[in-house]
C-alpha atoms as a PDB file:
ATOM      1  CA  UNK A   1       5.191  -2.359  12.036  1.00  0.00           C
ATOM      2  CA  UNK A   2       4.672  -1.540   8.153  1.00  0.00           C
ATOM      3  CA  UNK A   3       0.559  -1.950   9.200  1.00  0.00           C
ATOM      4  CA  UNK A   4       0.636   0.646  11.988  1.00  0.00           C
ATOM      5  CA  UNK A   5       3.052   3.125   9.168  1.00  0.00           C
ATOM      6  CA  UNK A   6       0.295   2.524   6.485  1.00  0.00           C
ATOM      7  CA  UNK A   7      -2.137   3.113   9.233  1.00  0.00           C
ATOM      8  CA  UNK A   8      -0.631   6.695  10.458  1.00  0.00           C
ATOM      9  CA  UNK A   9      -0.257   7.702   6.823  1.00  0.00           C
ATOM     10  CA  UNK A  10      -4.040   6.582   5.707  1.00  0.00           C
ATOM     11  CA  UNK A  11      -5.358   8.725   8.642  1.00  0.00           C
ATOM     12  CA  UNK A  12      -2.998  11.596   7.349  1.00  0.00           C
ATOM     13  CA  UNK A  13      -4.027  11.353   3.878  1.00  0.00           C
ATOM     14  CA  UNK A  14      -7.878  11.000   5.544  1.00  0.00           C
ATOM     15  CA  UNK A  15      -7.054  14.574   7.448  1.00  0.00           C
ATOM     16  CA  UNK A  16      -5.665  16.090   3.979  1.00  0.00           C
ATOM     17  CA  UNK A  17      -8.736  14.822   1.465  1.00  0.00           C
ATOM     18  CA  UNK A  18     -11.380  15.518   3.763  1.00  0.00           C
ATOM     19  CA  UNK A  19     -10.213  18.979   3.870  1.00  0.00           C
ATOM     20  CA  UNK A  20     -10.005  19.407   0.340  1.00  0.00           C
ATOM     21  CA  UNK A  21     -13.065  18.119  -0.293  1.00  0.00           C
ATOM     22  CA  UNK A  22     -16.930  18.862   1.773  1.00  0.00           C
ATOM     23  CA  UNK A  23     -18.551  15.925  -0.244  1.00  0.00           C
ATOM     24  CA  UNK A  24     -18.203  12.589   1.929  1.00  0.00           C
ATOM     25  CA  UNK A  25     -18.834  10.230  -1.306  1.00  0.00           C
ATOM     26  CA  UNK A  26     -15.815  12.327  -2.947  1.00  0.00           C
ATOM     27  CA  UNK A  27     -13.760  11.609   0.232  1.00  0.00           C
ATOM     28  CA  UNK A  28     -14.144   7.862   0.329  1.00  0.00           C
ATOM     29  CA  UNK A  29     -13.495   7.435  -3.240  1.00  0.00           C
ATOM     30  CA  UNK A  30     -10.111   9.316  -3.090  1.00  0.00           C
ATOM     31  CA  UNK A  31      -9.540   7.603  -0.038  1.00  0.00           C
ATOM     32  CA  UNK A  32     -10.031   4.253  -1.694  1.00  0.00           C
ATOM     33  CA  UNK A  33      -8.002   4.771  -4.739  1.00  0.00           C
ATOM     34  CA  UNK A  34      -5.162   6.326  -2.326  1.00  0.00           C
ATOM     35  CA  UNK A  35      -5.517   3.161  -0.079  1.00  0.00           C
ATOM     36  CA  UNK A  36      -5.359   0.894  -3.491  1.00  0.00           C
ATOM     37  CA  UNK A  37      -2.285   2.072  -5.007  1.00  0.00           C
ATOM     38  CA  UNK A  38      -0.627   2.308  -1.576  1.00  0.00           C
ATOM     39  CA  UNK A  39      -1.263  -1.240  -0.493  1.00  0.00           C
ATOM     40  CA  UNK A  40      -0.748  -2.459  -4.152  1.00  0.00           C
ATOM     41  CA  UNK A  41       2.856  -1.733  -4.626  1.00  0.00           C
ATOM     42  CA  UNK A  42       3.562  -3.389  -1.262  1.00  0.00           C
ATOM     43  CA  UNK A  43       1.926  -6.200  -2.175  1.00  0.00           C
ATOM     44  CA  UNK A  44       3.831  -6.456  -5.527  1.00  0.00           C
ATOM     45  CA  UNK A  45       7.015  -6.184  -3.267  1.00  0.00           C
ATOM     46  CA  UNK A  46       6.277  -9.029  -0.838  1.00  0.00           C
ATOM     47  CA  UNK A  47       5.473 -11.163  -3.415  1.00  0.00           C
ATOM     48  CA  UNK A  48       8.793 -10.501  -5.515  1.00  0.00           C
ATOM     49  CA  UNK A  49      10.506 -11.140  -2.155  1.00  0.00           C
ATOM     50  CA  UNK A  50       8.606 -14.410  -1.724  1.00  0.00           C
ATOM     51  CA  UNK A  51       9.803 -15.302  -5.184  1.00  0.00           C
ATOM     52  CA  UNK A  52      13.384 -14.048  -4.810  1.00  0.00           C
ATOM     53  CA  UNK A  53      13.702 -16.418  -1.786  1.00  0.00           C
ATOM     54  CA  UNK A  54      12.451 -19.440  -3.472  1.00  0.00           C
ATOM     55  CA  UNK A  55      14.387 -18.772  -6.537  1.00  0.00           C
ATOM     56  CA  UNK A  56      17.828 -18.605  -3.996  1.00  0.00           C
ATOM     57  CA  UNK A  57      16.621 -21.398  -1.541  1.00  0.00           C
ATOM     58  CA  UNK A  58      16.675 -24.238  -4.481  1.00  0.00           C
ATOM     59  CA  UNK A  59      19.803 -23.249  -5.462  1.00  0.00           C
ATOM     60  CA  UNK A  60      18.729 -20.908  -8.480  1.00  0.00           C
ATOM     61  CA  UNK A  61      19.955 -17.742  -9.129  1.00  0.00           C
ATOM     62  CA  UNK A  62      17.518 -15.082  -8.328  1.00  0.00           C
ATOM     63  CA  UNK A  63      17.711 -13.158 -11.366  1.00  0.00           C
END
């Protein structure tokens, strides 16, 4: 579900650079820092989720 949303908005934001810019090295650089700080920050998320659940499953308070 969140793959095939990250999906739909990568190919979006694909559509949008390539317009803006001719040169395909420019392109798949924006792409890649776009792709980077999208999949970072959801990354960071699942892992303070991960944590969170840990913390509360041994009886700990979670914050």
């Amino acid at each position: 579900m969140a793959i095939e949303r990250l999906n739909v908005i990568t190919s979006r934001m694909t559509n949008d650079v390539s317009i803006y810019s001719r040169n395909s090295t420019n392109c798949r650089i924006a792409l890649m820092l776009i792709t980077v700080n999208m999949i970072m920050p959801a990354y960071i998320i699942v892992e303070n989720e991960k944590s969170n659940i840990e913390y509360s499953s041994s009886g700990k308070s979670a914050f």
